[in-house]
PDB file of N, CA and C in Angstrom:
ATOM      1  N   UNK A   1       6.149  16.764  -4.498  1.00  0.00           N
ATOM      2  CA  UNK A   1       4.836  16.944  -3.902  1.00  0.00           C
ATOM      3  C   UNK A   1       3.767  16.531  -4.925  1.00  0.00           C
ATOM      4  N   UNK A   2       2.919  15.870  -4.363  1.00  0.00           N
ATOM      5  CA  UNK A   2       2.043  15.129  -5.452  1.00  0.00           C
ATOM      6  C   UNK A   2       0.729  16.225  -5.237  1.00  0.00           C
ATOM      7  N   UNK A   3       0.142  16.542  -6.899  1.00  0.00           N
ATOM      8  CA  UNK A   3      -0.934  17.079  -6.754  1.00  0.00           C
ATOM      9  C   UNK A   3      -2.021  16.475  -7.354  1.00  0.00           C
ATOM     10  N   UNK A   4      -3.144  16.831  -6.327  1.00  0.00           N
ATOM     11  CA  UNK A   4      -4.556  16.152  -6.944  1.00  0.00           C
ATOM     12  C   UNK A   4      -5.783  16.620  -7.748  1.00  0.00           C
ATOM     13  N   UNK A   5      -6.075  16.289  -8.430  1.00  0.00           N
ATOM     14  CA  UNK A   5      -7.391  16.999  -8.736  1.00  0.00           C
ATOM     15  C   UNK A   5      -8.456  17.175  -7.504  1.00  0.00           C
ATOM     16  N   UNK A   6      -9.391  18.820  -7.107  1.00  0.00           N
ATOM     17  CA  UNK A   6      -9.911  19.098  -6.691  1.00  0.00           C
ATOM     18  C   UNK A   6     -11.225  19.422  -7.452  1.00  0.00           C
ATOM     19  N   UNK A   7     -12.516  18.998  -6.913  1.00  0.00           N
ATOM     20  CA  UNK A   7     -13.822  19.748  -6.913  1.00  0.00           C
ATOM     21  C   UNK A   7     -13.937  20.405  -5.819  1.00  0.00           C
ATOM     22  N   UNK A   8     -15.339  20.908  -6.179  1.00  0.00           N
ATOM     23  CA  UNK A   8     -16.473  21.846  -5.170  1.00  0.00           C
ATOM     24  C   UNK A   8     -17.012  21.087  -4.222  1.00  0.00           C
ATOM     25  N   UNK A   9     -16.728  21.190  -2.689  1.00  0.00           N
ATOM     26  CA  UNK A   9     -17.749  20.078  -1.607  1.00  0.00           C
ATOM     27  C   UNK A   9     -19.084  20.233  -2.182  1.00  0.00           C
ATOM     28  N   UNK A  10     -19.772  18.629  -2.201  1.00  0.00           N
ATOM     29  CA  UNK A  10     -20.640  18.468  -2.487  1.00  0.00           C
ATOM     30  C   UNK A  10     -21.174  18.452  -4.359  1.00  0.00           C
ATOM     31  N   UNK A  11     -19.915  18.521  -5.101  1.00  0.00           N
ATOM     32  CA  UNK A  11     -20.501  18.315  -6.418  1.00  0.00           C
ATOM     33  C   UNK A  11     -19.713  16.786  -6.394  1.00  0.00           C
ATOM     34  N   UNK A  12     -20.990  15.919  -7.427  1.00  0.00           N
ATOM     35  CA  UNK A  12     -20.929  14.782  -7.446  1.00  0.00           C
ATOM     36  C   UNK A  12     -19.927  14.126  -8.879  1.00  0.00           C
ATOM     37  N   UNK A  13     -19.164  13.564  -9.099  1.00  0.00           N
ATOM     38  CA  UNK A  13     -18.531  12.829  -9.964  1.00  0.00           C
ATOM     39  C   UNK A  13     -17.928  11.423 -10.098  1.00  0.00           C
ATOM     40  N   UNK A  14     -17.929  11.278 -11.435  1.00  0.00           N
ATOM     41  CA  UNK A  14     -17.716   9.708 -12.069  1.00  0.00           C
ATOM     42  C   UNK A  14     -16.665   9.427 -12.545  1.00  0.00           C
ATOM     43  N   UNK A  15     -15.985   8.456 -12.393  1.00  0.00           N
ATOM     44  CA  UNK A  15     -14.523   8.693 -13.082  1.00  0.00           C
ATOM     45  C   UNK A  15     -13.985   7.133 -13.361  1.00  0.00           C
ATOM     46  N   UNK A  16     -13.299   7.106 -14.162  1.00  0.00           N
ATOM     47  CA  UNK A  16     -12.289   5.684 -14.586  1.00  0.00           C
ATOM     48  C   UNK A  16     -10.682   5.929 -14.141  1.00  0.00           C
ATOM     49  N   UNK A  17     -10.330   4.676 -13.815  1.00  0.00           N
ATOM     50  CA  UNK A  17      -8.762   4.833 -13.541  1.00  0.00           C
ATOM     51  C   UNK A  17      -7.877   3.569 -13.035  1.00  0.00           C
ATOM     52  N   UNK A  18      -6.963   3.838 -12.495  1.00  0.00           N
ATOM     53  CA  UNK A  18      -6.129   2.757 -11.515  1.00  0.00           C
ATOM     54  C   UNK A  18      -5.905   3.238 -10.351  1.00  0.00           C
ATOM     55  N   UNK A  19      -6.095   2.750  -9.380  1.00  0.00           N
ATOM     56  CA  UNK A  19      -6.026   2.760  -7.964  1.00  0.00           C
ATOM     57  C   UNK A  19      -4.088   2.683  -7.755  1.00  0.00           C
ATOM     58  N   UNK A  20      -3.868   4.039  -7.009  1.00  0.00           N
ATOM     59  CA  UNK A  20      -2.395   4.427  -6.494  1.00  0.00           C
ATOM     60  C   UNK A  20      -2.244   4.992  -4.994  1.00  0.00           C
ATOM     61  N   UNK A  21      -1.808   4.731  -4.063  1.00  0.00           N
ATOM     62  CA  UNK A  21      -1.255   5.089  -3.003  1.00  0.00           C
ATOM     63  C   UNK A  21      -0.153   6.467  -3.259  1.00  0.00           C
ATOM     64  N   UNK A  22      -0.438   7.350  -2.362  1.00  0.00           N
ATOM     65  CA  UNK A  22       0.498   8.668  -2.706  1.00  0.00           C
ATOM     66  C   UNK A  22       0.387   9.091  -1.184  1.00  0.00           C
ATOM     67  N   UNK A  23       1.987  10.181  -0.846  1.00  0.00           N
ATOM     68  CA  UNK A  23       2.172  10.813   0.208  1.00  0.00           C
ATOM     69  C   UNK A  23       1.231  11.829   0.230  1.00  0.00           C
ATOM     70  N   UNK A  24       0.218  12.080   1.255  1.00  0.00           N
ATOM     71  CA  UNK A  24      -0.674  13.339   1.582  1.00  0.00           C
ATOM     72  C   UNK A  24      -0.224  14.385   2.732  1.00  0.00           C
ATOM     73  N   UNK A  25      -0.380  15.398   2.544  1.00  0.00           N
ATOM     74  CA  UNK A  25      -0.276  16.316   4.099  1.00  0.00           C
ATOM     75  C   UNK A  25       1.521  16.280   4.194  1.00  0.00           C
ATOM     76  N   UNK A  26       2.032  15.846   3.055  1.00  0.00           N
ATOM     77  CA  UNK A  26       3.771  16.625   3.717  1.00  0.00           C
ATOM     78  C   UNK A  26       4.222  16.960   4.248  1.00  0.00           C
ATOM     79  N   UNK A  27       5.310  17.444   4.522  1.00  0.00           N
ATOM     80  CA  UNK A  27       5.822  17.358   5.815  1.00  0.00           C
ATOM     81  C   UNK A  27       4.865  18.307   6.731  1.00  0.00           C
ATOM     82  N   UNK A  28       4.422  17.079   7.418  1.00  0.00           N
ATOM     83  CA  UNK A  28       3.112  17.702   8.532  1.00  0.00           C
ATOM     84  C   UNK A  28       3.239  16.571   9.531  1.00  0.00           C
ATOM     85  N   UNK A  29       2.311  16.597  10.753  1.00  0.00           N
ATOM     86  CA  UNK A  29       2.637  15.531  11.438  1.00  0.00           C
ATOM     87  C   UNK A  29       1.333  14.545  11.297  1.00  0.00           C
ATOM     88  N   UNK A  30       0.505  15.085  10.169  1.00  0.00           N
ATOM     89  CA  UNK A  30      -0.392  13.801   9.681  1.00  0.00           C
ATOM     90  C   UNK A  30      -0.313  13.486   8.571  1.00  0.00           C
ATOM     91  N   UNK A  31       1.053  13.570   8.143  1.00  0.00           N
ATOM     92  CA  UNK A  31       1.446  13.090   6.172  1.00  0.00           C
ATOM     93  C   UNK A  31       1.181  11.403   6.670  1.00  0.00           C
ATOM     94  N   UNK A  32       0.727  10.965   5.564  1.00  0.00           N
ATOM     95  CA  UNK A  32       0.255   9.519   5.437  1.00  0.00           C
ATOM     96  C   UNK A  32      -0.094   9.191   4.244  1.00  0.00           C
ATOM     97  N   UNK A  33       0.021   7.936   3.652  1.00  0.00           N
ATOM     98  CA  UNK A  33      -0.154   7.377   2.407  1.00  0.00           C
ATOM     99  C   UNK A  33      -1.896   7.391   2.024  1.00  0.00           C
ATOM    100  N   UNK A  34      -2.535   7.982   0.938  1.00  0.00           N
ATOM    101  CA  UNK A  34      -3.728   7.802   0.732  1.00  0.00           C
ATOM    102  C   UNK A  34      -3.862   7.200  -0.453  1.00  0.00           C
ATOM    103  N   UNK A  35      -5.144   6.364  -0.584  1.00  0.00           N
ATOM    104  CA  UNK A  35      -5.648   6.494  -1.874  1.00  0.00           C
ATOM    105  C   UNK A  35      -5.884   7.310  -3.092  1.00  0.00           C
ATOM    106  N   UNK A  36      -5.618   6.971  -4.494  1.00  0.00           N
ATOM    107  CA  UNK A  36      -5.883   7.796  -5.351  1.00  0.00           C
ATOM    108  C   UNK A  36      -6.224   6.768  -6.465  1.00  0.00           C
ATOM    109  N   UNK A  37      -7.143   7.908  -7.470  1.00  0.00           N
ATOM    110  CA  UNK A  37      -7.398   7.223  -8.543  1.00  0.00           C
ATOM    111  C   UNK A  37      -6.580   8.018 -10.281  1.00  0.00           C
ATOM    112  N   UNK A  38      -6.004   7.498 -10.585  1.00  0.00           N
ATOM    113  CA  UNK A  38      -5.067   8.133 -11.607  1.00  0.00           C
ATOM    114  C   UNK A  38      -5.820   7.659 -12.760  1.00  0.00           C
ATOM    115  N   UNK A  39      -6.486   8.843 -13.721  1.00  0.00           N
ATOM    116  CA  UNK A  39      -7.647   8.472 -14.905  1.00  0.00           C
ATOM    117  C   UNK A  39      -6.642   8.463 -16.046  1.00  0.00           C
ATOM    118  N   UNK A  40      -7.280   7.775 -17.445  1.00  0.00           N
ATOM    119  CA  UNK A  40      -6.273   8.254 -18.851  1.00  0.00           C
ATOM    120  C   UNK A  40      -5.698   9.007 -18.529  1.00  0.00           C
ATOM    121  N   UNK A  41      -5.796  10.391 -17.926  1.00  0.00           N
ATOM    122  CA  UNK A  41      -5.483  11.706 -18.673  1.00  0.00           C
ATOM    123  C   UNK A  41      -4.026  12.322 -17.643  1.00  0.00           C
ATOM    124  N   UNK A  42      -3.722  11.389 -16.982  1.00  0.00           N
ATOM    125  CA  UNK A  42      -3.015  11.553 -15.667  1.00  0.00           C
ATOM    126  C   UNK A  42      -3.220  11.860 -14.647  1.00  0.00           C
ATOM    127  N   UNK A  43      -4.700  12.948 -14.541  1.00  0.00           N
ATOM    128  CA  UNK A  43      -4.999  13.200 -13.111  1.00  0.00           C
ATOM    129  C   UNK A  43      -4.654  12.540 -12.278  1.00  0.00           C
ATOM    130  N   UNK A  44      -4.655  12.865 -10.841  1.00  0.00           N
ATOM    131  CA  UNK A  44      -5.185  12.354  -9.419  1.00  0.00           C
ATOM    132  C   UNK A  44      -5.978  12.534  -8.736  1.00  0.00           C
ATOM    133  N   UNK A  45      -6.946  11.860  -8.381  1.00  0.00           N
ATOM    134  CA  UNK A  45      -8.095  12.257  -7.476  1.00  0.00           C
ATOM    135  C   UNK A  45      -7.981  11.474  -6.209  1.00  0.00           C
ATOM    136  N   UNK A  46      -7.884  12.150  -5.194  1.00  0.00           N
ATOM    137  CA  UNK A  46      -7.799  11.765  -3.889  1.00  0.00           C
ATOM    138  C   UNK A  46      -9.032  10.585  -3.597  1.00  0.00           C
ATOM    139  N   UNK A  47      -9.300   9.660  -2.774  1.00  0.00           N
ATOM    140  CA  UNK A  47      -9.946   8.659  -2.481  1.00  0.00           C
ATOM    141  C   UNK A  47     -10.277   8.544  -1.143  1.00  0.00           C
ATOM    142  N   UNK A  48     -11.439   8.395  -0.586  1.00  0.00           N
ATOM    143  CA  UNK A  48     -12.115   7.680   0.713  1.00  0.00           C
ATOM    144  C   UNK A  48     -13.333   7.218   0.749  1.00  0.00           C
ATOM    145  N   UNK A  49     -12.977   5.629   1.242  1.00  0.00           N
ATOM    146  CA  UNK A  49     -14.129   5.419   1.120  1.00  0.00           C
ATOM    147  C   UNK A  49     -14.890   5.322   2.947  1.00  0.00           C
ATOM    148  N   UNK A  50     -16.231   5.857   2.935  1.00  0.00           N
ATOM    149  CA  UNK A  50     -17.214   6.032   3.617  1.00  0.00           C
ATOM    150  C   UNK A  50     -17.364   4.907   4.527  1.00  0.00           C
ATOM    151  N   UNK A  51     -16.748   4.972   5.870  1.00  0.00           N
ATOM    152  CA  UNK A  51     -16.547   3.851   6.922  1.00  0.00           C
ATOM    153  C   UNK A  51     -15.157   3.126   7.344  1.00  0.00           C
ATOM    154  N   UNK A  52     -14.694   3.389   6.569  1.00  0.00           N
ATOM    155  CA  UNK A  52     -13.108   2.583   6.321  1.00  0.00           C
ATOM    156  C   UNK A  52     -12.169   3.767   7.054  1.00  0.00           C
ATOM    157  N   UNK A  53     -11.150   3.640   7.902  1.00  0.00           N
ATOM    158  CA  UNK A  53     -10.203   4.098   8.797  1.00  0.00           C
ATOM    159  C   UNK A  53      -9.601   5.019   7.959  1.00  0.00           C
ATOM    160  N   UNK A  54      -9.685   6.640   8.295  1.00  0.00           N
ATOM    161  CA  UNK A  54      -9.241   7.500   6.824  1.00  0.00           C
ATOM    162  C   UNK A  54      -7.428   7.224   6.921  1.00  0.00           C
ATOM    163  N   UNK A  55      -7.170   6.366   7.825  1.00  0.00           N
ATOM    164  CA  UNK A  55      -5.697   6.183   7.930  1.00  0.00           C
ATOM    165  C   UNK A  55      -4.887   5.289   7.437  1.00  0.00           C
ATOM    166  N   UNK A  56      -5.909   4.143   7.125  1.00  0.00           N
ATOM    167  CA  UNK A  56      -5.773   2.649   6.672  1.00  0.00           C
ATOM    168  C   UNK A  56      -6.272   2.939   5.258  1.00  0.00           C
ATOM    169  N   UNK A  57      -7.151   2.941   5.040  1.00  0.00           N
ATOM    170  CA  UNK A  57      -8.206   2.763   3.931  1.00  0.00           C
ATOM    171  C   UNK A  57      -7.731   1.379   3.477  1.00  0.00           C
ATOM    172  N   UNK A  58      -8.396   0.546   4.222  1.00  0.00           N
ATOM    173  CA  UNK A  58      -8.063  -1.620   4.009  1.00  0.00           C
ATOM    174  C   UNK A  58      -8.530  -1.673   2.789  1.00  0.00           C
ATOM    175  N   UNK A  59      -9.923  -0.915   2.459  1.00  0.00           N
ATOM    176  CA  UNK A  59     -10.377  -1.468   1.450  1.00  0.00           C
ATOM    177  C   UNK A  59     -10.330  -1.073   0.078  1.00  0.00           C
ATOM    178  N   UNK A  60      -9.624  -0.307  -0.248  1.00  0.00           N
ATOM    179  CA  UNK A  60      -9.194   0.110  -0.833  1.00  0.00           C
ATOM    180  C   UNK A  60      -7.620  -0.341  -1.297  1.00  0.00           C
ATOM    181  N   UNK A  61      -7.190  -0.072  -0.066  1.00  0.00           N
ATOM    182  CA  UNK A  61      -5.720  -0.818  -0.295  1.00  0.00           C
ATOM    183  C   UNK A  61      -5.447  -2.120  -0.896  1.00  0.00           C
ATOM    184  N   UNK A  62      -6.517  -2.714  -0.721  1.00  0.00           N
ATOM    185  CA  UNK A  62      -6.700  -4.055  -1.510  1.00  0.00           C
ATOM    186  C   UNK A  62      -6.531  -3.941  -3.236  1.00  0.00           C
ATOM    187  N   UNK A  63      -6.664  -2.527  -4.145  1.00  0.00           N
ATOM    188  CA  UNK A  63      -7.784  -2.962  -4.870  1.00  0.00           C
ATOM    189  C   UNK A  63      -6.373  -1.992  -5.226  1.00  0.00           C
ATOM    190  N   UNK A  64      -5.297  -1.323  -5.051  1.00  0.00           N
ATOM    191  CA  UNK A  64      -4.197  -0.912  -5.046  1.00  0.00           C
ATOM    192  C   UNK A  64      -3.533  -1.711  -6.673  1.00  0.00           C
ATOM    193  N   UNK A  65      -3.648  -0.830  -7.929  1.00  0.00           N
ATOM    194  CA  UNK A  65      -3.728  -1.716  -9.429  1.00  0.00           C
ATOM    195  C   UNK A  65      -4.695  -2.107 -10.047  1.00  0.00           C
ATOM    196  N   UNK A  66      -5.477  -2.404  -9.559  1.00  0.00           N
ATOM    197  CA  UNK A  66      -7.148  -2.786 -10.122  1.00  0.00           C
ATOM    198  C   UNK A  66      -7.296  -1.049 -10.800  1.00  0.00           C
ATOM    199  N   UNK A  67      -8.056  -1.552 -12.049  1.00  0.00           N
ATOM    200  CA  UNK A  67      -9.047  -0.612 -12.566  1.00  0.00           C
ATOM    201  C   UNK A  67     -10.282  -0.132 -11.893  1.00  0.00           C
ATOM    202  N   UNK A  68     -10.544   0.782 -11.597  1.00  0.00           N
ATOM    203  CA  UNK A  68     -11.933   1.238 -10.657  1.00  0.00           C
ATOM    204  C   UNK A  68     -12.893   2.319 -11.875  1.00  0.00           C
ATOM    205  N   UNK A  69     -13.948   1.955 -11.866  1.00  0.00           N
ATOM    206  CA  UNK A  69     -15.184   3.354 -12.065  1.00  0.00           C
ATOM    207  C   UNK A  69     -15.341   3.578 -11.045  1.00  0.00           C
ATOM    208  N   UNK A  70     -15.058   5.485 -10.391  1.00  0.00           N
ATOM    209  CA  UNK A  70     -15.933   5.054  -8.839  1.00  0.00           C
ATOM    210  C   UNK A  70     -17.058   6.446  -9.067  1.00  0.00           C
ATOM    211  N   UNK A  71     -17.719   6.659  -8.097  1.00  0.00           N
ATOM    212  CA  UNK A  71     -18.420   7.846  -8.135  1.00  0.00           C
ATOM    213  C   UNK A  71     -18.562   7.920  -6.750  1.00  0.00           C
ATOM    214  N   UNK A  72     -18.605   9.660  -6.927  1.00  0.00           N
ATOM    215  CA  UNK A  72     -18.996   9.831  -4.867  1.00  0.00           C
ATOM    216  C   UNK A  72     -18.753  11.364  -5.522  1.00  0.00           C
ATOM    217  N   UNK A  73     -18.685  11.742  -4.181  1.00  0.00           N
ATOM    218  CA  UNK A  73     -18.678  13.337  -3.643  1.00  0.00           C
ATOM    219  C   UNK A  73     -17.802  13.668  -3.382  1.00  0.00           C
ATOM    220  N   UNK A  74     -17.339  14.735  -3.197  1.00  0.00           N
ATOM    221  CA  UNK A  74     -16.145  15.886  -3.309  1.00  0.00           C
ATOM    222  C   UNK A  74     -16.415  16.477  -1.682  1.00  0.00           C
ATOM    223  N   UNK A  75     -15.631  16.403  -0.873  1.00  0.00           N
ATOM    224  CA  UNK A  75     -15.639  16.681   0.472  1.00  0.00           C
ATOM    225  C   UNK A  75     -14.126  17.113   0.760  1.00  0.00           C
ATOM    226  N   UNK A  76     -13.764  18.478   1.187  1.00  0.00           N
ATOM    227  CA  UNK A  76     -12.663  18.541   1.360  1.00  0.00           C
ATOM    228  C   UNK A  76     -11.224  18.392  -0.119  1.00  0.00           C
ATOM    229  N   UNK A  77     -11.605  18.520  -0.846  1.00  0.00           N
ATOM    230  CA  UNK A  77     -10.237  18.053  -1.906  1.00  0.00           C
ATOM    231  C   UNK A  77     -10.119  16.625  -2.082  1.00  0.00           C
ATOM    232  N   UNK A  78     -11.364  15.474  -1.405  1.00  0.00           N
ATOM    233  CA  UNK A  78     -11.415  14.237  -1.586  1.00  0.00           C
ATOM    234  C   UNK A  78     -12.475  13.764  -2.284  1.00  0.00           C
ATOM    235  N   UNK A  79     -12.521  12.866  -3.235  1.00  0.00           N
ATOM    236  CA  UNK A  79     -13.503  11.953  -3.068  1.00  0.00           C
ATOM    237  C   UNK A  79     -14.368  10.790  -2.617  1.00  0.00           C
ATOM    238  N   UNK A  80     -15.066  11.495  -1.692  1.00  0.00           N
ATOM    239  CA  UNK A  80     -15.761  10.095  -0.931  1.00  0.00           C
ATOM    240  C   UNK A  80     -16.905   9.551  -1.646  1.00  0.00           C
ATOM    241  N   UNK A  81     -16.573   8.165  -1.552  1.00  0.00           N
ATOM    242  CA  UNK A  81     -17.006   6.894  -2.302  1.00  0.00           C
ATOM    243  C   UNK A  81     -18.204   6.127  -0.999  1.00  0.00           C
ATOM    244  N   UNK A  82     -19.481   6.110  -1.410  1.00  0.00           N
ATOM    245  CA  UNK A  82     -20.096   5.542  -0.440  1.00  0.00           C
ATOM    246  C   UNK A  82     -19.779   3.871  -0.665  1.00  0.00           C
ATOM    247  N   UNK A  83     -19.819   2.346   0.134  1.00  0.00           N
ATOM    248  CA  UNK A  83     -19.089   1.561  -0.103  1.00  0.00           C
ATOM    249  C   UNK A  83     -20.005   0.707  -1.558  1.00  0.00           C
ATOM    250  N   UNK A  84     -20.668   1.220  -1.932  1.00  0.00           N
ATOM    251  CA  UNK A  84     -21.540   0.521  -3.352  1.00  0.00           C
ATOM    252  C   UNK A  84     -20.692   1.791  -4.177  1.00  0.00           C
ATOM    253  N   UNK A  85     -19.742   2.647  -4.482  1.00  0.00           N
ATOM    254  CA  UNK A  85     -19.579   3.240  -5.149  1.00  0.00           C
ATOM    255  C   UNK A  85     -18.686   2.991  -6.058  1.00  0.00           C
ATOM    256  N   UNK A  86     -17.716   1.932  -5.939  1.00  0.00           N
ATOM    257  CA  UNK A  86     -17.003   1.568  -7.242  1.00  0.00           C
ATOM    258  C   UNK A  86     -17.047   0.328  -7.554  1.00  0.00           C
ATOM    259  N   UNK A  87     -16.425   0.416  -8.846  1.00  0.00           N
ATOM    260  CA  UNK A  87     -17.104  -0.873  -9.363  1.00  0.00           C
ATOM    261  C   UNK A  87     -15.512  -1.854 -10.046  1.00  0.00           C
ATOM    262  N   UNK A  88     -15.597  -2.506  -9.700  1.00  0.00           N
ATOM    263  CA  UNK A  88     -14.667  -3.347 -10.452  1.00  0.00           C
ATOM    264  C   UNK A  88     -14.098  -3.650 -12.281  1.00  0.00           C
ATOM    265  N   UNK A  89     -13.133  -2.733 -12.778  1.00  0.00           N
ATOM    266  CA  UNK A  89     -13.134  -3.409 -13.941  1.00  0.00           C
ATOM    267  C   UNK A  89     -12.275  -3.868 -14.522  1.00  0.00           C
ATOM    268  N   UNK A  90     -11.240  -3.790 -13.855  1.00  0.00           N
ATOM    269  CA  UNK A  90      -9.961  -4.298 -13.875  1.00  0.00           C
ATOM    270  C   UNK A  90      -9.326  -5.296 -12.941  1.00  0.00           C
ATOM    271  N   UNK A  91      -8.689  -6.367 -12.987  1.00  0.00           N
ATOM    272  CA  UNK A  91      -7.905  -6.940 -11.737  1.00  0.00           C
ATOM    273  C   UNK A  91      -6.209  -6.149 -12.282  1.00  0.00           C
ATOM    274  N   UNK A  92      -5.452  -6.402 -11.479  1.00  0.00           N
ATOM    275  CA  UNK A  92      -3.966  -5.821 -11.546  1.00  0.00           C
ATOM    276  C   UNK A  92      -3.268  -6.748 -12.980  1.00  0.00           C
ATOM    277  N   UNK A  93      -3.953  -7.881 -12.887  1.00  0.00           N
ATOM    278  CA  UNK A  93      -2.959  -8.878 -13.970  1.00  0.00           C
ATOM    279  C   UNK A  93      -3.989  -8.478 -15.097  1.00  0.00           C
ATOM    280  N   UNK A  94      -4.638  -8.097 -15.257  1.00  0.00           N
ATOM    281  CA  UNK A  94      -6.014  -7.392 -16.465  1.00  0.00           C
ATOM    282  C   UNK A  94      -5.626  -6.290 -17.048  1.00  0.00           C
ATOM    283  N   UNK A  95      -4.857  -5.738 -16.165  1.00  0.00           N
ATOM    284  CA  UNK A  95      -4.931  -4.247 -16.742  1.00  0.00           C
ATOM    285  C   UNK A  95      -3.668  -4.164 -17.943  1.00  0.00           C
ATOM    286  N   UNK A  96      -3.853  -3.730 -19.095  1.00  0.00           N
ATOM    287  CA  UNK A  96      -2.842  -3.613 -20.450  1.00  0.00           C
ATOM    288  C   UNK A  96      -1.590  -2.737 -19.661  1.00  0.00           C
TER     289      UNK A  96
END
């Protein structure tokens, strides 16, 4: 069972990492693969970004190895990313 780092709904944070896909909601009948951002330190922070299918997340899924800064809000045990909220700093063949 994969665990994530949680905030407070509505406190705001900044973070560095690599973009990872992980099982959410276990054995449930809405377990599904989500976004995450895995920082130095090992955390996980859950991922959504703001408009994007919370089932798909396309755009994100893209970026699946890429290095991300993202920032957003804490909603639920997630972080939602408004779509100007992360930033590119890694490609997958970039990253050490």
């Amino acid at each position: 069972m994969t665990t994530f780092t949680k905030g407070e709904t509505g406190e705001e944070l900044t973070v560095e990492g690599l973009v990872e896909f992980h099982e959410v909601a276990e054995r449930s009948h809405s377990a599904h693969r989500a976004p995450a951002l895995r920082d130095d330190q090992g955390a996980l922070y859950r991922l959504a970004l703001v408009g994007d299918n919370p089932f798909e997340q396309s755009t994100l899924s893209e970026l699946v190895g890429c290095r991300l800064r993202v920032h957003g809000r804490w909603k639920n045990g997630t972080l939602r990313l408004q779509p100007d909220g992360f930033e590119l700093l890694a490609a997958p063949n970039e990253v050490p």
